[in-house]
N, C-alpha and C. Protein backbone atom coordinates (compact mmCIF):
# COMPACT_ATOMS: atom_id res chain seq x y z
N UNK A 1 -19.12 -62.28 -17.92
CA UNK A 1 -20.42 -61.71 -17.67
C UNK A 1 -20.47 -60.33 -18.35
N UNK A 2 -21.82 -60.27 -19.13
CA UNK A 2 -21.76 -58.33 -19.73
C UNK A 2 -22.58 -57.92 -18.95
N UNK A 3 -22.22 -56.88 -18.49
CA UNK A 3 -22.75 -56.06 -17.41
C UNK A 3 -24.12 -54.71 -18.15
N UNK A 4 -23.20 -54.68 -19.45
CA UNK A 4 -24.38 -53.75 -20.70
C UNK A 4 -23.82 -53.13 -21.32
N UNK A 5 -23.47 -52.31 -21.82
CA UNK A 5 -22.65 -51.97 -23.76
C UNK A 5 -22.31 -50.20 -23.74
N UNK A 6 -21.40 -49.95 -24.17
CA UNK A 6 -21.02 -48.57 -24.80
C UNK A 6 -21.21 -48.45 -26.30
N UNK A 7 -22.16 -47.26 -26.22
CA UNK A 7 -22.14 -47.25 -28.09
C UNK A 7 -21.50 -45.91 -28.16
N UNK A 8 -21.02 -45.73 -29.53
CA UNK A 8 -20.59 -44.68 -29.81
C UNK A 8 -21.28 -44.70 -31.49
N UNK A 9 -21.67 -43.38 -31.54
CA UNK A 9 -22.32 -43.07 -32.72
C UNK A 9 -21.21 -42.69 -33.86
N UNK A 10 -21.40 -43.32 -34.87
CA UNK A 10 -20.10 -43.14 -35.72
C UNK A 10 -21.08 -41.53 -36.48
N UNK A 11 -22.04 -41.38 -36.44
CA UNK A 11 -22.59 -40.06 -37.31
C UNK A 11 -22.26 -38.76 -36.30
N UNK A 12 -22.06 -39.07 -35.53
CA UNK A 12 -21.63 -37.79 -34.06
C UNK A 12 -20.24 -37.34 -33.75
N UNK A 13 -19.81 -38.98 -33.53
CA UNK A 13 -18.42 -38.92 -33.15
C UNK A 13 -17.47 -37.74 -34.82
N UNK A 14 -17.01 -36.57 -33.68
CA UNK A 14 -15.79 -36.22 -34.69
C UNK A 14 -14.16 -36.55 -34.32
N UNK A 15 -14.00 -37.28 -33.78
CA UNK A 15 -12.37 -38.40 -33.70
C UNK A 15 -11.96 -37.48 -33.01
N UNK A 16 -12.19 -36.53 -31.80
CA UNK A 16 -11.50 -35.62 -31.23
C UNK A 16 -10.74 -36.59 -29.53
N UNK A 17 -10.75 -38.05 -30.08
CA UNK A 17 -10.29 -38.78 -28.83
C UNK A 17 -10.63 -38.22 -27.05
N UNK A 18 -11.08 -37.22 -26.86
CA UNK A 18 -11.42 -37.01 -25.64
C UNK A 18 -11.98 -38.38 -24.63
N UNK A 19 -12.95 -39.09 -25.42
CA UNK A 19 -13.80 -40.72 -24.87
C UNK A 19 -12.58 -41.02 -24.51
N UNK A 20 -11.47 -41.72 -25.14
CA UNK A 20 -10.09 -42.80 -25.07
C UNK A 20 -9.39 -41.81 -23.67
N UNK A 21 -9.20 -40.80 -23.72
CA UNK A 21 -8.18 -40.07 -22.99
C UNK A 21 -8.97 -39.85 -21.66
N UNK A 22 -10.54 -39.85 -21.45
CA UNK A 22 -11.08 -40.16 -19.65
C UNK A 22 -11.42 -41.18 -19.38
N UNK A 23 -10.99 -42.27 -20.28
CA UNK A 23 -11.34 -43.64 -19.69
C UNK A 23 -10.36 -44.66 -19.11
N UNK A 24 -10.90 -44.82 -17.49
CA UNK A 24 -9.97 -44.73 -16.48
C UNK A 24 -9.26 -46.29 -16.42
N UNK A 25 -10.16 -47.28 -17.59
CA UNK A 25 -9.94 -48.39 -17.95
C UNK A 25 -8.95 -48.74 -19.18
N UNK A 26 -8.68 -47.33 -19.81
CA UNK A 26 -8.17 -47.73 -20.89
C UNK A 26 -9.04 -48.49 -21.91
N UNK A 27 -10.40 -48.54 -22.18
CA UNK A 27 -10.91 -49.59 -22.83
C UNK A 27 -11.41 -49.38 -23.73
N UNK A 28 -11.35 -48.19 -24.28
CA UNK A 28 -11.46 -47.35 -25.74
C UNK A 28 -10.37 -47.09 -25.87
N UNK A 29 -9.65 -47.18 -27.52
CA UNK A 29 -9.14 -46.99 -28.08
C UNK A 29 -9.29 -45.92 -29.45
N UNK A 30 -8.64 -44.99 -30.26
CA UNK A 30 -9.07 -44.82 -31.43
C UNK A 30 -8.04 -45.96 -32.69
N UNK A 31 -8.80 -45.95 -33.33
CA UNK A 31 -8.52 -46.50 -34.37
C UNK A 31 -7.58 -45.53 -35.56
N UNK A 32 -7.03 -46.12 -35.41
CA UNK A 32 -5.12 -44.83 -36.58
C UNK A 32 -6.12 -44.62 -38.06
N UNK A 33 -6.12 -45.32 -38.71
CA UNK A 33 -7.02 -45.60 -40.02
C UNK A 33 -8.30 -44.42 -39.97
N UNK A 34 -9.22 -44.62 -39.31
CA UNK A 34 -10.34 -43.93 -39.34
C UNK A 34 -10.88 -42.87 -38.32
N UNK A 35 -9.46 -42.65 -37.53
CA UNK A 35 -9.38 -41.46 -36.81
C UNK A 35 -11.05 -41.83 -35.78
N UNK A 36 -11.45 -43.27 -35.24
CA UNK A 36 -12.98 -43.11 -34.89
C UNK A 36 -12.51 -44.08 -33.59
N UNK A 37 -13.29 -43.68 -32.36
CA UNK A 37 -13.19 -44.30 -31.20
C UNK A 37 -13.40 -45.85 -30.99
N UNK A 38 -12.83 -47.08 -30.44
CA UNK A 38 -13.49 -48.12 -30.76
C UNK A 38 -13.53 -48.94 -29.38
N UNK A 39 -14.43 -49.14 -28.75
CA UNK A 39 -14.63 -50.03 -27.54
C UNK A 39 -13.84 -51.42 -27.27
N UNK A 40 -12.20 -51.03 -27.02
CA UNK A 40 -11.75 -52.84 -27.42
C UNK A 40 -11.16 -53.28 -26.70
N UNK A 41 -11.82 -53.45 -25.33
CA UNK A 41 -11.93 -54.16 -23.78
C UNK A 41 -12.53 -53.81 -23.28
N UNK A 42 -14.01 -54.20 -23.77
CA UNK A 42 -15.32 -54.09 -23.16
C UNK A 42 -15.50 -54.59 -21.87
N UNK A 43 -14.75 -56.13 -21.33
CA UNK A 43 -14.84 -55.98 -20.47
C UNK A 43 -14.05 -55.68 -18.97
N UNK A 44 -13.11 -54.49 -19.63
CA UNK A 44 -12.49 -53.33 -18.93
C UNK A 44 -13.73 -52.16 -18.68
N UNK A 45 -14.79 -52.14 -19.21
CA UNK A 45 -15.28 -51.24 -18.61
C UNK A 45 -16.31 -51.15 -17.57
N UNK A 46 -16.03 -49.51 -16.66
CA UNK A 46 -16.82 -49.81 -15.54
C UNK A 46 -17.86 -49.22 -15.30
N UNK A 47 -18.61 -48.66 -16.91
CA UNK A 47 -19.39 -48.36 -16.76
C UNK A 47 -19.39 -46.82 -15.52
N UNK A 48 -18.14 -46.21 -16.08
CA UNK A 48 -17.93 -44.72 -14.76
C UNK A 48 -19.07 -43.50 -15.39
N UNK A 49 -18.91 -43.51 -16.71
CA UNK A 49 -20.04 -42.67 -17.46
C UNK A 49 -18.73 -41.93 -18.10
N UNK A 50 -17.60 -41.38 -17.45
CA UNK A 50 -16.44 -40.50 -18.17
C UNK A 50 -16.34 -40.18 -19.69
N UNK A 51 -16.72 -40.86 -20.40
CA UNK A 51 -16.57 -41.01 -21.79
C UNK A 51 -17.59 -40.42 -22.26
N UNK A 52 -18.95 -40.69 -21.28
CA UNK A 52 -20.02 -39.79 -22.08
C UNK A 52 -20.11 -38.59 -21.55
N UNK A 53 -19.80 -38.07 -20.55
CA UNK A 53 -19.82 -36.82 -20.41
C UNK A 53 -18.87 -35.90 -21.28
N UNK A 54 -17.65 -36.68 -20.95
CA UNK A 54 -16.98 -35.45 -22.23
C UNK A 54 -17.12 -35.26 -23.33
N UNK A 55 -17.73 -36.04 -23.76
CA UNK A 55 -17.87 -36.08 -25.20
C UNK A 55 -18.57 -35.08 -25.89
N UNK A 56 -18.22 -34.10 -26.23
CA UNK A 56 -18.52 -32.67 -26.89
C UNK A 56 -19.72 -32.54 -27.54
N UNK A 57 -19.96 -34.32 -28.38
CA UNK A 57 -20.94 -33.88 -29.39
C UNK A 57 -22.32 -34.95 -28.46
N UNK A 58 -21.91 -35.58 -27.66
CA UNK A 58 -23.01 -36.73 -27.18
C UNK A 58 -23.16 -38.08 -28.02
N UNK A 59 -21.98 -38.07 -28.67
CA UNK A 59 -21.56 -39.67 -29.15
C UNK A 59 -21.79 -41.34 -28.59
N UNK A 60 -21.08 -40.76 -27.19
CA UNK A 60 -21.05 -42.10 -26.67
C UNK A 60 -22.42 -41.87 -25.63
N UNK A 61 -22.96 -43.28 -25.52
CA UNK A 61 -24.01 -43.70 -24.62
C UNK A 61 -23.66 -45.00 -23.56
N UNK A 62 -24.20 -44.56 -22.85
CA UNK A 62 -23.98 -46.09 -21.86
C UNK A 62 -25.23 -46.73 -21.76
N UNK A 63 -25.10 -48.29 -21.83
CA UNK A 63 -26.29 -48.69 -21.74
C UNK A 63 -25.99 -49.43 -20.60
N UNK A 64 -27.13 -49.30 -19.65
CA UNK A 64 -26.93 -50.03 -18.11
C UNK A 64 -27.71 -51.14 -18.21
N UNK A 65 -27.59 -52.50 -17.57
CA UNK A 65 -28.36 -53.67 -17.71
C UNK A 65 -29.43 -53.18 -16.94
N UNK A 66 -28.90 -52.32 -15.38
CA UNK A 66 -29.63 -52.43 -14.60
C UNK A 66 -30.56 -50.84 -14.24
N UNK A 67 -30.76 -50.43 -15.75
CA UNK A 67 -31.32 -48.78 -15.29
C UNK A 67 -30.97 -47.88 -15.15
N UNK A 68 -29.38 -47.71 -14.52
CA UNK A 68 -29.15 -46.64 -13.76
C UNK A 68 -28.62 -45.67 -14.59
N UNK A 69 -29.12 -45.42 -15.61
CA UNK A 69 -28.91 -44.00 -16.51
C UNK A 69 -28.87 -43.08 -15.51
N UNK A 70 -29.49 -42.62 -14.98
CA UNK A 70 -29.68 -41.47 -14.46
C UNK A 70 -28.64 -41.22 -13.21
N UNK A 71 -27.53 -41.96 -12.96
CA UNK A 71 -26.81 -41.88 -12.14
C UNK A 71 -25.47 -41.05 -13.15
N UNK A 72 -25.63 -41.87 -14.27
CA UNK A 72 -24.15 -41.58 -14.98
C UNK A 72 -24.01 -40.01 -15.16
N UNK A 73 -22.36 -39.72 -15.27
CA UNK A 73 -22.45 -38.20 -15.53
C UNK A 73 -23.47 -37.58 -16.16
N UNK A 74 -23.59 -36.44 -16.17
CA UNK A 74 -23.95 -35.44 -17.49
C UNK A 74 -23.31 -34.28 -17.11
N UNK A 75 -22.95 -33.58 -18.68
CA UNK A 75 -22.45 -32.39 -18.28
C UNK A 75 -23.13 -31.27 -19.46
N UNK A 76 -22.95 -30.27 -19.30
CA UNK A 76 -23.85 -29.28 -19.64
C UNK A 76 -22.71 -28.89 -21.50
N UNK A 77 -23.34 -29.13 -22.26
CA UNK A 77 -22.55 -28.59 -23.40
C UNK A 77 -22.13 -27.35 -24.21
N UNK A 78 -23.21 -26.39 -23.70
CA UNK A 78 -23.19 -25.22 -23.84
C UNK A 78 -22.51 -24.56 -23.81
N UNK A 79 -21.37 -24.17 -24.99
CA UNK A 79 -20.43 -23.24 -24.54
C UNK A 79 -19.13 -24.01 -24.35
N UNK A 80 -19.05 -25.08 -24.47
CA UNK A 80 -17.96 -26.16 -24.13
C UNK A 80 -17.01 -25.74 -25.64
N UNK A 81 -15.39 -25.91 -24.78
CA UNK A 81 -15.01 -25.98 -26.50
C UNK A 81 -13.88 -27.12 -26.78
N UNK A 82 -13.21 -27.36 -27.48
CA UNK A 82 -12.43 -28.42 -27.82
C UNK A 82 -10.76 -28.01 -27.24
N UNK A 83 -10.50 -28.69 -26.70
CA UNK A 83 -8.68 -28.21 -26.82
C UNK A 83 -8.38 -28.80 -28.39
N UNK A 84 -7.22 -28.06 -28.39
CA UNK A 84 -6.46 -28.16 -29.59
C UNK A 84 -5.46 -29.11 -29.70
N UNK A 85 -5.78 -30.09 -30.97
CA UNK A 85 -4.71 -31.21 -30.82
C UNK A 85 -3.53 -30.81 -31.41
């Protein structure tokens, strides 16, 4: 059963893995080759929102079957900065 989809914007995303490293499913991965996040056990995910909130630049989106955008995190970006890999 799909419950509804994670996108990640390949024009946003800068490969700073933060998405892969709060997802409590493990279900993003980055990809070695193209240094770019890749959704690959979709249905490992639970839809927590984790991935889109941290995400520095607003890359990843969650799409809910059932609406509930407005439940998922948000966090304020302003001023946010990157740890150092």
């Amino acid at each position: 059963m799909r419950y509804g989809s994670v996108e990640i914007d390949p024009d946003k995303c800068i490969g700073c893995a933060l998405c892969a490293g709060a997802c409590p499913a493990d279900a993003i991965f980055m990809e070695c080759e193209k240094a770019r996040p890749r959704l690959a056990k979709e249905n490992f995910c639970a839809f927590c929102g984790d991935c889109a909130a941290i995400c520095p630049k607003g890359a990843v989106t969650l799409i809910s079957p059932y609406g509930f955008s407005r439940f998922f995190k948000t966090l304020d970006r302003e001023g946010l900065s990157l740890p150092r890999l």
